[in-house]
C-alpha atoms as a PDB file:
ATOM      1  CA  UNK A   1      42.058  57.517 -19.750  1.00  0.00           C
ATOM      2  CA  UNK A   2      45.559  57.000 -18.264  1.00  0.00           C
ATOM      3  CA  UNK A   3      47.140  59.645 -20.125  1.00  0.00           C
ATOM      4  CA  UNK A   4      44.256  62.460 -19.442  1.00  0.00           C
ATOM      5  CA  UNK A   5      44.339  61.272 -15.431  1.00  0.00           C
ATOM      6  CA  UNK A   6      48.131  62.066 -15.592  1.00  0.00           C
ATOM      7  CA  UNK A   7      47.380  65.344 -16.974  1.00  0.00           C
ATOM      8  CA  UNK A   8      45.447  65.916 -14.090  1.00  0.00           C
ATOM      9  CA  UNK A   9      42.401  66.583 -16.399  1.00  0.00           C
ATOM     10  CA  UNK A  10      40.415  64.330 -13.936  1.00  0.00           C
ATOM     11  CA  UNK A  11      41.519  62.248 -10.479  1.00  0.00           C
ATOM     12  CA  UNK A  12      39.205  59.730  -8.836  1.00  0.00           C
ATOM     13  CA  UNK A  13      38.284  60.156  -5.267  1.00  0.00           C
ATOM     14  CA  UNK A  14      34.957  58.887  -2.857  1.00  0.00           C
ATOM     15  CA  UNK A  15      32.547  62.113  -3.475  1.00  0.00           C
ATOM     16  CA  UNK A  16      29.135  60.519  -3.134  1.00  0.00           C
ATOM     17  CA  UNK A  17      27.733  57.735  -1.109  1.00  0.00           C
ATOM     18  CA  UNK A  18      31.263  56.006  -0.855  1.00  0.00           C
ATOM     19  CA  UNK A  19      31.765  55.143  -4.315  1.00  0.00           C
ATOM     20  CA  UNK A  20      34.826  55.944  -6.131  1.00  0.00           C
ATOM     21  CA  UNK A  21      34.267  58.854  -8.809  1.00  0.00           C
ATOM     22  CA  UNK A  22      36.060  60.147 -11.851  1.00  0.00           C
ATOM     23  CA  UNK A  23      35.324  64.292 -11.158  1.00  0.00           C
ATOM     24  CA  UNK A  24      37.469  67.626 -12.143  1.00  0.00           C
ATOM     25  CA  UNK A  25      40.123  68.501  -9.534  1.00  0.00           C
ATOM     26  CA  UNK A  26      39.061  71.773  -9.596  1.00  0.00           C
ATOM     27  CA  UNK A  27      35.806  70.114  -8.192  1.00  0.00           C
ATOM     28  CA  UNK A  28      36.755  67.609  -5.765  1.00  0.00           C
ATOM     29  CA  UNK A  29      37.077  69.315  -2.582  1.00  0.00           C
ATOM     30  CA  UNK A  30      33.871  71.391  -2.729  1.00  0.00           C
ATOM     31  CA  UNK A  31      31.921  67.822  -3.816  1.00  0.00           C
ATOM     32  CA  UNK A  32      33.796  66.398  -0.682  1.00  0.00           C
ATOM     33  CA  UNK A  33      32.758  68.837   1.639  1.00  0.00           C
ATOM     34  CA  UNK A  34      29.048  68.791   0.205  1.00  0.00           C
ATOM     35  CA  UNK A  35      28.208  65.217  -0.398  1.00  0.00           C
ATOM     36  CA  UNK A  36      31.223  63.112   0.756  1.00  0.00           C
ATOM     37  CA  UNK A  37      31.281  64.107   4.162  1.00  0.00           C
ATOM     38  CA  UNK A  38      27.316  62.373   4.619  1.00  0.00           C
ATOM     39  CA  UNK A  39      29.005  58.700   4.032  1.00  0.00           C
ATOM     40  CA  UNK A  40      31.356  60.086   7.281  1.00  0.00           C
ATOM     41  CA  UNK A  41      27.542  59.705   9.202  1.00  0.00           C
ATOM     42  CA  UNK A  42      28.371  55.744   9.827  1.00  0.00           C
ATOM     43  CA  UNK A  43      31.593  55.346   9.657  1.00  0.00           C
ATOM     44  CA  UNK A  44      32.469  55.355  13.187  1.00  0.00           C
ATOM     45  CA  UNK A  45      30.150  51.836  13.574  1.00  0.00           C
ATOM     46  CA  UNK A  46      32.190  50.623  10.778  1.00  0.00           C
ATOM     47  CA  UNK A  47      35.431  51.243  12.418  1.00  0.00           C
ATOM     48  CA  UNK A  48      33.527  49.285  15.316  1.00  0.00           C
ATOM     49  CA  UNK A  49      32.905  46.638  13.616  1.00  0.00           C
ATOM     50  CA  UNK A  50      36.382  46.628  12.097  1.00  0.00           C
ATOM     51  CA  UNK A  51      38.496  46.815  15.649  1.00  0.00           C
ATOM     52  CA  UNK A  52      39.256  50.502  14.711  1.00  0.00           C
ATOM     53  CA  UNK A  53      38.913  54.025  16.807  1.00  0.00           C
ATOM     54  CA  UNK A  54      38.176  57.635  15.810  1.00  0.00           C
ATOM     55  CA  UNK A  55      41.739  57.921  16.938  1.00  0.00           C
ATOM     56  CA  UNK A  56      43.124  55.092  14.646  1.00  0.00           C
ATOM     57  CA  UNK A  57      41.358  57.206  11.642  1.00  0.00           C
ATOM     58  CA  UNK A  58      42.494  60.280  12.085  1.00  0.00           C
ATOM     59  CA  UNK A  59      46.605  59.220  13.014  1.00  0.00           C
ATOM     60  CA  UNK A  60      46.118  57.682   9.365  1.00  0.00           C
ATOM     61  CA  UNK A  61      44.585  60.475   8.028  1.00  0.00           C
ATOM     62  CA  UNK A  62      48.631  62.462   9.100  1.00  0.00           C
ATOM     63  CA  UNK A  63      50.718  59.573   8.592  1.00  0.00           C
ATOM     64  CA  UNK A  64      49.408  59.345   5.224  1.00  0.00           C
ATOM     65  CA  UNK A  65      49.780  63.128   4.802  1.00  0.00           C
ATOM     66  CA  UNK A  66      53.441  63.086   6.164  1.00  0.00           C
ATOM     67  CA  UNK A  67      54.516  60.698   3.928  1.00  0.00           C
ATOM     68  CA  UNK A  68      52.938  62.084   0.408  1.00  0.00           C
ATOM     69  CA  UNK A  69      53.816  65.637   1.590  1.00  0.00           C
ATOM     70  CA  UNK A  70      56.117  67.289  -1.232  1.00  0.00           C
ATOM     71  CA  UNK A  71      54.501  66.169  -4.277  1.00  0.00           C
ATOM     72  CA  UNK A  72      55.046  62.166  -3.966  1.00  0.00           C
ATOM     73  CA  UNK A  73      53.066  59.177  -4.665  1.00  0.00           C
ATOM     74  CA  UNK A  74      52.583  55.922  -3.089  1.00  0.00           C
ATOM     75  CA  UNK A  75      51.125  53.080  -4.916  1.00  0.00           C
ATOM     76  CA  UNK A  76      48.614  51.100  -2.386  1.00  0.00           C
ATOM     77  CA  UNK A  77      50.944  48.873  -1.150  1.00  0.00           C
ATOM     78  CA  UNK A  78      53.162  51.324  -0.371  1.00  0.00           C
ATOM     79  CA  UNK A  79      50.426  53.217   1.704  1.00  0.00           C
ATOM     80  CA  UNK A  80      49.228  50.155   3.721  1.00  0.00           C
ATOM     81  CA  UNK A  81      53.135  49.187   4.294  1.00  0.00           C
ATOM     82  CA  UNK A  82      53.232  52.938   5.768  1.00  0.00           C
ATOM     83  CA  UNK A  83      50.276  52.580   8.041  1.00  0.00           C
ATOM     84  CA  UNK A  84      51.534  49.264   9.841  1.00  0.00           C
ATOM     85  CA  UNK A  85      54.855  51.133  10.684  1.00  0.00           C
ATOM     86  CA  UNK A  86      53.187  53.837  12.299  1.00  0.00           C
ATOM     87  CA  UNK A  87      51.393  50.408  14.397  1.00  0.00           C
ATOM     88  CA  UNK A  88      47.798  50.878  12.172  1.00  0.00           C
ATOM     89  CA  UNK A  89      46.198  47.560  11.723  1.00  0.00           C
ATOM     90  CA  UNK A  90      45.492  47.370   7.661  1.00  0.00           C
ATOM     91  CA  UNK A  91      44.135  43.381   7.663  1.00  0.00           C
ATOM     92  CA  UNK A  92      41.216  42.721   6.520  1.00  0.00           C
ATOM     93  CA  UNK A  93      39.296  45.839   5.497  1.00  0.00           C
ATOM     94  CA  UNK A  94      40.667  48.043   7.963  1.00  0.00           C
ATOM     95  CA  UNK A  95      43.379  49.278   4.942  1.00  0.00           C
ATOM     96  CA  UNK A  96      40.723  49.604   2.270  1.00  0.00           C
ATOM     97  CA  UNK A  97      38.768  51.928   5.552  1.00  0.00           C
ATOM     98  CA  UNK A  98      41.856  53.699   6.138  1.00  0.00           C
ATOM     99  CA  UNK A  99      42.438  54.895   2.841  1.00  0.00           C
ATOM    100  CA  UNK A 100      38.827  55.750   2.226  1.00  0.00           C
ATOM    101  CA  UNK A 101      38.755  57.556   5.338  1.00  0.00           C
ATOM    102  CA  UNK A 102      41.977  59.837   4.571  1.00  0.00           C
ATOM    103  CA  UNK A 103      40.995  60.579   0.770  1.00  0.00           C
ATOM    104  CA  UNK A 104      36.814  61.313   1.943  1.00  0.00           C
ATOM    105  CA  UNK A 105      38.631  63.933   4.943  1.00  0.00           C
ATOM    106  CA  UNK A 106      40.113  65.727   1.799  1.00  0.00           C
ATOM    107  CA  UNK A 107      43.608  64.840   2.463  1.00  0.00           C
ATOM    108  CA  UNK A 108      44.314  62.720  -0.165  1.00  0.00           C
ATOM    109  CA  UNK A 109      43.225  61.328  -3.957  1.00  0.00           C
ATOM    110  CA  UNK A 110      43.689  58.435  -5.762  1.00  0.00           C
ATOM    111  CA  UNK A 111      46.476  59.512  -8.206  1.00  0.00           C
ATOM    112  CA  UNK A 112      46.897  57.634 -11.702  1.00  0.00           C
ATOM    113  CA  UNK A 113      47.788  53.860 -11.219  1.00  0.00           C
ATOM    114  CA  UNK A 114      51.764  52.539 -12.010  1.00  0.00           C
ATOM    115  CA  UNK A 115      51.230  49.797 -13.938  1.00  0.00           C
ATOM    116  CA  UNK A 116      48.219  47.950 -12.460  1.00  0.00           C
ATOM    117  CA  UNK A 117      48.767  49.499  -8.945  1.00  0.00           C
ATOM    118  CA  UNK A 118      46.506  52.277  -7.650  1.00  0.00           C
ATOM    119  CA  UNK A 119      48.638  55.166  -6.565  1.00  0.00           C
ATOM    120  CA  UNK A 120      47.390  57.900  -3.538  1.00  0.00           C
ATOM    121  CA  UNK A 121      48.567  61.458  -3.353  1.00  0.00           C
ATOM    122  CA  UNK A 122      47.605  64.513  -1.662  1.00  0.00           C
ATOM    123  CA  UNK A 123      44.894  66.293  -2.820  1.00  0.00           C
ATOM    124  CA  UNK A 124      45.635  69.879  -2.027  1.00  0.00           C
ATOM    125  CA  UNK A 125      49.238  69.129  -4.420  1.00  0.00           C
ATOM    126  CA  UNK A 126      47.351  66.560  -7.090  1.00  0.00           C
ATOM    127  CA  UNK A 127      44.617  69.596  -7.225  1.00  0.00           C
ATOM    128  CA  UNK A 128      46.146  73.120  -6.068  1.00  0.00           C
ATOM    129  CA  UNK A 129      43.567  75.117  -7.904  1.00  0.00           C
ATOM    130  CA  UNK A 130      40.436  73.819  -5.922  1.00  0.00           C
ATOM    131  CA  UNK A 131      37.124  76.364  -7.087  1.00  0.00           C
ATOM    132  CA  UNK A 132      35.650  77.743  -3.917  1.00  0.00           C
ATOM    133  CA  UNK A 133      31.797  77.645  -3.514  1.00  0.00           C
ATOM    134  CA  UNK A 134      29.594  78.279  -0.686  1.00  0.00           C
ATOM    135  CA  UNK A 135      27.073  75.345   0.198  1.00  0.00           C
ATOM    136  CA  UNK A 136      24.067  77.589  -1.830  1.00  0.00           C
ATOM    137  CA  UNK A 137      26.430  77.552  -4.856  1.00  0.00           C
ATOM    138  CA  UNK A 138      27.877  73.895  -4.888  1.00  0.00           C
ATOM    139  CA  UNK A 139      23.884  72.712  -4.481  1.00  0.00           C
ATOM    140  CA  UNK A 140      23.164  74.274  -7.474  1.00  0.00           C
ATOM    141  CA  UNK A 141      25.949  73.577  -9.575  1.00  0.00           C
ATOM    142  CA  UNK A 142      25.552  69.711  -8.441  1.00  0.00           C
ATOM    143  CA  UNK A 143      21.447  69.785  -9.138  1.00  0.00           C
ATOM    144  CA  UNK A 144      22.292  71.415 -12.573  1.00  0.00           C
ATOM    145  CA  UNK A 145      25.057  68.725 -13.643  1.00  0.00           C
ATOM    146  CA  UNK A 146      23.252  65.901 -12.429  1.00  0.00           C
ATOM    147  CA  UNK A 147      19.955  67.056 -14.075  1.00  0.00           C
ATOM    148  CA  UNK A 148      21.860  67.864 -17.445  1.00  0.00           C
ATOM    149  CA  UNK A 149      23.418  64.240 -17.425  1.00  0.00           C
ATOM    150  CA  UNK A 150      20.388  62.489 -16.108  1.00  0.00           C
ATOM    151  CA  UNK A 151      17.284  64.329 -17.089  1.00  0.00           C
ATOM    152  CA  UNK A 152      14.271  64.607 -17.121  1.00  0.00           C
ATOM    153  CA  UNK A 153      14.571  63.891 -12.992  1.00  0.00           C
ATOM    154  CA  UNK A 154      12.520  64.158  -9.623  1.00  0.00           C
ATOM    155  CA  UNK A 155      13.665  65.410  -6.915  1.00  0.00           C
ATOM    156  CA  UNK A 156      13.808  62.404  -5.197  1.00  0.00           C
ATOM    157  CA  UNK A 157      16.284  60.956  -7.314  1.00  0.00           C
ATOM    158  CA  UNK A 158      18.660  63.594  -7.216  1.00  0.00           C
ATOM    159  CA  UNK A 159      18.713  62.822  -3.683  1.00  0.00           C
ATOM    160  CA  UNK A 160      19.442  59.272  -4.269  1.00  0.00           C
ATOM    161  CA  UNK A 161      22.150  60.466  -6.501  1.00  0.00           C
ATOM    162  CA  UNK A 162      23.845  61.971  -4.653  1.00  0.00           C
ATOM    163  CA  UNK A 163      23.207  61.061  -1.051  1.00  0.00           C
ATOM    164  CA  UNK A 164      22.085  64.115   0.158  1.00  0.00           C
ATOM    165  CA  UNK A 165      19.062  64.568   1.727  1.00  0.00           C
ATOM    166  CA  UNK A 166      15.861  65.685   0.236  1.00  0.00           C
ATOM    167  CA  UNK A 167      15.567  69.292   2.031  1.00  0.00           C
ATOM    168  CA  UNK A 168      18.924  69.891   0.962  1.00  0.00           C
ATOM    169  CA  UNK A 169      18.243  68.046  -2.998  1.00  0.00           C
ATOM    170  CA  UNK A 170      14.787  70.695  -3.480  1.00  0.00           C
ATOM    171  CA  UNK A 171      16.879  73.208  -2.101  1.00  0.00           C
ATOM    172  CA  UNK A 172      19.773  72.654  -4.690  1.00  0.00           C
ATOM    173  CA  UNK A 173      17.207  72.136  -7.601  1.00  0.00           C
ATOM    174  CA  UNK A 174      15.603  75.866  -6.545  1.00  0.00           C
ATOM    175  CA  UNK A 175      19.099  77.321  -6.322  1.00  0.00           C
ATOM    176  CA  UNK A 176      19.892  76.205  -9.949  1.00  0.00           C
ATOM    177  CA  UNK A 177      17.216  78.914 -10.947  1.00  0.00           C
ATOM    178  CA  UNK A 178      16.609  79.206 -14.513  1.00  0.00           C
ATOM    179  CA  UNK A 179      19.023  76.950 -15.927  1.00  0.00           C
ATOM    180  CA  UNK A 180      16.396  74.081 -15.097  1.00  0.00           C
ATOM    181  CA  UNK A 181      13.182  74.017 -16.106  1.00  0.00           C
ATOM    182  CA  UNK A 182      10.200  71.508 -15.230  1.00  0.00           C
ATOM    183  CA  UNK A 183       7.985  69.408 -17.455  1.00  0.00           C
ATOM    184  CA  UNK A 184       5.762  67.093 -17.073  1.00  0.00           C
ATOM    185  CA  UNK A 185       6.409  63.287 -17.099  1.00  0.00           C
ATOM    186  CA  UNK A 186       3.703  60.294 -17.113  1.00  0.00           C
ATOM    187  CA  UNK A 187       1.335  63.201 -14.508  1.00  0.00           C
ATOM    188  CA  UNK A 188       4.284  63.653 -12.437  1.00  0.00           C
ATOM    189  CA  UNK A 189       6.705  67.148 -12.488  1.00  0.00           C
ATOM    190  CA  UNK A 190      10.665  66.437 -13.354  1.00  0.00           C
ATOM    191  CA  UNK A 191      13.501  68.719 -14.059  1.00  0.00           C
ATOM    192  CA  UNK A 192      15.168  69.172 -17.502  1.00  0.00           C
ATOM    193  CA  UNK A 193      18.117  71.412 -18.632  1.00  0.00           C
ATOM    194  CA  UNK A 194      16.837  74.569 -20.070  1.00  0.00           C
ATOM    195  CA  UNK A 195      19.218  74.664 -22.555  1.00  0.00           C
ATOM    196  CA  UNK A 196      17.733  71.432 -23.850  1.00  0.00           C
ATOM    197  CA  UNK A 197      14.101  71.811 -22.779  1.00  0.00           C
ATOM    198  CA  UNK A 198      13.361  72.735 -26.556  1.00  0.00           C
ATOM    199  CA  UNK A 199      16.205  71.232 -28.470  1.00  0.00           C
ATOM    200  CA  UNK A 200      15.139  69.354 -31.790  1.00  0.00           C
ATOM    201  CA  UNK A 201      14.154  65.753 -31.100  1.00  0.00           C
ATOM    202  CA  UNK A 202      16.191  62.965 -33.131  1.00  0.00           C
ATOM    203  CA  UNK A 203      14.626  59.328 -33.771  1.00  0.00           C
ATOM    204  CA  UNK A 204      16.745  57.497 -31.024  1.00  0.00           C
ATOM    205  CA  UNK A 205      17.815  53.892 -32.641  1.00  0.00           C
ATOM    206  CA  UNK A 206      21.393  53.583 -31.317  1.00  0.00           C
ATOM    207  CA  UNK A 207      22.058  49.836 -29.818  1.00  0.00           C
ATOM    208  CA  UNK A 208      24.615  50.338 -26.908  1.00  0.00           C
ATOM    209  CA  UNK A 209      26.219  47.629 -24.933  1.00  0.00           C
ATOM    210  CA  UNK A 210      26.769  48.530 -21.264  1.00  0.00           C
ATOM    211  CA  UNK A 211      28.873  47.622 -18.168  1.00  0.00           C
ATOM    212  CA  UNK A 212      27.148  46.566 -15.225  1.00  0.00           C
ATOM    213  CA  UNK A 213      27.138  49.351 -13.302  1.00  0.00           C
ATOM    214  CA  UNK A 214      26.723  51.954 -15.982  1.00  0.00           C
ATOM    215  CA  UNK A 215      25.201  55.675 -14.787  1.00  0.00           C
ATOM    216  CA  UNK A 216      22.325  54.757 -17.852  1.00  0.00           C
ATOM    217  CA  UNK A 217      21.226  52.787 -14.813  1.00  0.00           C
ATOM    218  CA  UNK A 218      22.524  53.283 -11.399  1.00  0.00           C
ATOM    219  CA  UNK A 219      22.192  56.968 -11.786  1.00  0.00           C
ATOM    220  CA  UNK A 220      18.043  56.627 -11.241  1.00  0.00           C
ATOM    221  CA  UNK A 221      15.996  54.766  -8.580  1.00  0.00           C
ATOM    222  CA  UNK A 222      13.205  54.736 -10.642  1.00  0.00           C
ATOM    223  CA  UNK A 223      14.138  53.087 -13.964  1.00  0.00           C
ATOM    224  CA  UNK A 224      10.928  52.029 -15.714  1.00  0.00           C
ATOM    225  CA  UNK A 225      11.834  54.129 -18.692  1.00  0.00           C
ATOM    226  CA  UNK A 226      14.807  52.230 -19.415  1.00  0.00           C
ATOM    227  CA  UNK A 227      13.301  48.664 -18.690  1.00  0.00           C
ATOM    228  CA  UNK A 228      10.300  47.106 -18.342  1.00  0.00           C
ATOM    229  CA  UNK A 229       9.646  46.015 -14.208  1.00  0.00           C
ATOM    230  CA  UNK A 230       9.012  42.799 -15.221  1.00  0.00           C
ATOM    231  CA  UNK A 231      12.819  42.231 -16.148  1.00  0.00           C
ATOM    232  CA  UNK A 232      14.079  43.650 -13.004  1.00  0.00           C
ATOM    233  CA  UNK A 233      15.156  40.033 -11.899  1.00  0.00           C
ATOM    234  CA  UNK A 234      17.514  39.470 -15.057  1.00  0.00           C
ATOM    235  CA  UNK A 235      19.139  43.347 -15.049  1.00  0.00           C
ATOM    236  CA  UNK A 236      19.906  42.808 -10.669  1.00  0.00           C
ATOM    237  CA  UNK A 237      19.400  39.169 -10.117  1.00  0.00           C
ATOM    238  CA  UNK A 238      18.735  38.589  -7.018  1.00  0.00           C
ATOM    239  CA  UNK A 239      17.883  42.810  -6.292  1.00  0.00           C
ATOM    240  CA  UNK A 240      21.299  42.897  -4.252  1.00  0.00           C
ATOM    241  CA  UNK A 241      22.256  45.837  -6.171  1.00  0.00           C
ATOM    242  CA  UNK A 242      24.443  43.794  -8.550  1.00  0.00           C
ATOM    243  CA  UNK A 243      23.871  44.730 -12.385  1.00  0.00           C
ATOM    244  CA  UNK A 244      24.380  43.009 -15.299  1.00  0.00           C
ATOM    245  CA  UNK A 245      25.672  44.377 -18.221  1.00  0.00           C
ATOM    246  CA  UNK A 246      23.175  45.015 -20.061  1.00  0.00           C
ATOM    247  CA  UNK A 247      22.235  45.381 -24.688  1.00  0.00           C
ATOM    248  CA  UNK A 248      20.163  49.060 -24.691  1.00  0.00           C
ATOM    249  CA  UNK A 249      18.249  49.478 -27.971  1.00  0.00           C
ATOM    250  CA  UNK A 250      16.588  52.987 -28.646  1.00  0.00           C
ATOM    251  CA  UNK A 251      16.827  53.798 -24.494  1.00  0.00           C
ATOM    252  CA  UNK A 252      15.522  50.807 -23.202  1.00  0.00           C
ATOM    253  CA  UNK A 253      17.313  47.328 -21.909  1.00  0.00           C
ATOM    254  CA  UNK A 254      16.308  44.786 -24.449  1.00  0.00           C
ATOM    255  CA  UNK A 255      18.994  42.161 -23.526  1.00  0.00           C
ATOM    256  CA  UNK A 256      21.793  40.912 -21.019  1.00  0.00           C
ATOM    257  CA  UNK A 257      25.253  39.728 -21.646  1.00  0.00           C
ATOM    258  CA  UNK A 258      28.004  38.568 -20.294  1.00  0.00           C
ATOM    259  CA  UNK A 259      32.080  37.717 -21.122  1.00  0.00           C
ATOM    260  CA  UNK A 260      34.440  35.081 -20.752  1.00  0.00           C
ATOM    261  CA  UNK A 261      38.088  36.154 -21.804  1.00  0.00           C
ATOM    262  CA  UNK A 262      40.687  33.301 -22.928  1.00  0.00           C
ATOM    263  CA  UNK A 263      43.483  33.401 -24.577  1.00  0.00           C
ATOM    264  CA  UNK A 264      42.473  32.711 -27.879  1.00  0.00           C
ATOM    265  CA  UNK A 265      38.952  34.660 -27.947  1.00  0.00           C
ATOM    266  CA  UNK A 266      36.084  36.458 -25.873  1.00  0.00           C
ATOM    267  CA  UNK A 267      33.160  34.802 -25.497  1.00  0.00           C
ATOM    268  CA  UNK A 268      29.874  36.890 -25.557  1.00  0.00           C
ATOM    269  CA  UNK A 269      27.134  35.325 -24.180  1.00  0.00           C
ATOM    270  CA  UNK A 270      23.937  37.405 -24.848  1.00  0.00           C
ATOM    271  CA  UNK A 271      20.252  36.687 -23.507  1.00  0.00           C
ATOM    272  CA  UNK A 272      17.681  38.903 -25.358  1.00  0.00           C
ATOM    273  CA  UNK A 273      14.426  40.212 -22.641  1.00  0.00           C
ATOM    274  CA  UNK A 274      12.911  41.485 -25.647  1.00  0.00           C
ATOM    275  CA  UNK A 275      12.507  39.488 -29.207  1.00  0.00           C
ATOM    276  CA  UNK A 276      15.395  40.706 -31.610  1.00  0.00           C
ATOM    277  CA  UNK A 277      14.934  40.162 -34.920  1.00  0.00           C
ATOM    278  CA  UNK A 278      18.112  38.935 -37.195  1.00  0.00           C
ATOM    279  CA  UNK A 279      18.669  42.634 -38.322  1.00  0.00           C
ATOM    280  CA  UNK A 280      19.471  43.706 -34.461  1.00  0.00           C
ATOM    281  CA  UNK A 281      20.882  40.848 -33.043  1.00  0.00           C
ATOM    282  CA  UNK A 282      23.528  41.621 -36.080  1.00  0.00           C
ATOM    283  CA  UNK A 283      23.477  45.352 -34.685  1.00  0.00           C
ATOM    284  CA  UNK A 284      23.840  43.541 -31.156  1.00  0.00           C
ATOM    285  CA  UNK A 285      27.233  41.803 -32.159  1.00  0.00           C
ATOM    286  CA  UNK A 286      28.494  44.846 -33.487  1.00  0.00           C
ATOM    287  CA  UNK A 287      28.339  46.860 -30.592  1.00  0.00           C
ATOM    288  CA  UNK A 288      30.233  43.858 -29.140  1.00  0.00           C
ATOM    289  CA  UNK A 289      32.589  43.729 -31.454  1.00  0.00           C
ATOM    290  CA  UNK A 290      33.758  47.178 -30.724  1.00  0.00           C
ATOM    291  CA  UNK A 291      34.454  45.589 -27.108  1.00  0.00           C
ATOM    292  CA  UNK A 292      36.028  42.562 -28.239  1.00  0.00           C
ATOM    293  CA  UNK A 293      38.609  44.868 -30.456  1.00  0.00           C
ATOM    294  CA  UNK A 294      39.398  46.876 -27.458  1.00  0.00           C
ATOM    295  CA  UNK A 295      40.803  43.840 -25.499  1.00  0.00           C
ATOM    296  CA  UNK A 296      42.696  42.714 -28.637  1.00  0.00           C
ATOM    297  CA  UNK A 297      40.645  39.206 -29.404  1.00  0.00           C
ATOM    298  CA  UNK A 298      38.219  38.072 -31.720  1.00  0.00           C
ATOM    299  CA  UNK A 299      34.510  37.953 -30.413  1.00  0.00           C
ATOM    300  CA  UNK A 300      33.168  34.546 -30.325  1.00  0.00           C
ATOM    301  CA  UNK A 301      29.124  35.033 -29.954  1.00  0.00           C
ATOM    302  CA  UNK A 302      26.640  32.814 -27.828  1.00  0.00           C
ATOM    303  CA  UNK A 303      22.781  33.630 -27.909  1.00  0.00           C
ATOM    304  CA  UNK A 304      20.586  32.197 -25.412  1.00  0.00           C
ATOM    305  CA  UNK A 305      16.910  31.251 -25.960  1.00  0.00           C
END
């Protein structure tokens, strides 16, 4: 991912509902100025909260432009270091607000990181060839990517998605035309790509193991076809919005698991929702193999009862 992110074949910036995204640079300005702008709608109590004025925001929002004007990049550091000369308070999470602020205003972008350092730089150099849509256009493109990824969709969660509201979601959905099409899910109407509306259906058996906040599930509000509501306690404990990383089997969550990295091994630690027979729980470890080879160590697995 490092070597495609200096290629500039993606950059990560704060499109939707103040989460950092991976999106095409072509792409980020227009998603700023649809979606990004909406998590702007609070942040003046947050600067409140955080001893910080409209004016403290927007001198950050030039300093930080000054000093990555001409093509250069700061690591984070760097950029904080650069706000407290200009006399910008950065303790705490006023830094962290800062930043956000400047990179959600479509000045800057978080550039690939140096080493283990995130790097900023300006967007409009980091992305010169920015596509141009009016707000008709960019709420269809949006409504048919999201329902392509995420389908078959309400309405209502396409507004969740992507934090607009739900005027603005049905209006996107209606502007995507015939690229979507509805169908008919458990009596209630959802969206599906056209293009894959009558596509051949495949047996799904795959086992996958997800992170905790994979898109399988935070891209939904409604995600009773991927688990059964009775588990909701062990895939968010406590329903603060913190996922566990979860064992999918055939599109639904049929486990939990969890990691502990030393230097000699990773520790899986896996707690089935569902009963797994020998034959999956093999299929399980795997899948989790695949993880442990990716950090280098050999996988030491732990089932719980």
């Amino acid at each position: 991912m490092q070597a495609a992110l200096e290629r500039r074949e993606a950059l990560r910036t704060w499109p939707m509902r103040g989460t950092v995204h991976l999106v095409p640079p072509a792409d980020a300005r227009w998603m700023l100025e649809l979606t990004g702008v909406r998590s702007l709608a609070g942040a003046a109590t947050r600067r409140a909260q955080l001893g910080l004025t409209d004016v403290d925001a927007d001198r950050a929002v030039d300093v930080l432009g000054a000093a990555l004007a001409g093509g250069g990049r700061l690591t984070r550091a760097q950029c904080l270091a650069t706000l407290r000369d200009a006399g910008l308070g950065t303790d705490g999470q006023r830094g962290y607000h800062l930043l956000w602020y400047s990179s959600v205003r479509g000045v800057t972008c978080v550039a690939p990181n140096v080493g283990t350092e995130q790097t900023f730089a300006l967007l409009d150099e980091w992305a010169p060839d920015a596509r141009r849509l009016d707000r008709d256009e960019a709420l269809a493109v949006l409504a048919h990517r999201y329902v392509r990824g995420h389908g078959p969709v309400t309405d209502r969660e396409f507004a969740g998605w992507s934090g607009l509201t739900l005027t603005d979601a049905r209006r996107g959905l209606a502007a995507a035309g015939d690229t979507l099409r509805t169908v008919r899910v458990g009596g209630e109407s959802m969206y599906v790509d056209a293009a894959l509306a009558d596509a051949p259906r495949a047996p799904i058996d795959e086992v996958r193991v997800l992170p905790g906040f994979d898109e399988y599930l935070l891209g939904y509000r409604d995600r009773t076809l991927m688990f059964d509501p009775a588990h909701q306690a062990a895939v968010v404990p406590g329903n603060n919005g913190i996922f566990q990383a979860t064992v999918v089997h055939a599109g639904r969550v049929v486990g939990v698991w969890k990691r502990r990295v030393g230097r000699s091994a990773v520790t899986v630690t896996i707690r089935p929702l569902s009963p797994l027979k020998t034959a999956a729980r093999a299929r399980v470890e795997q899948a989790l193999g695949g993880y442990a080879a990716f950090l280098g160590l050999p996988p030491r697995f732990e089932w719980q009862a």
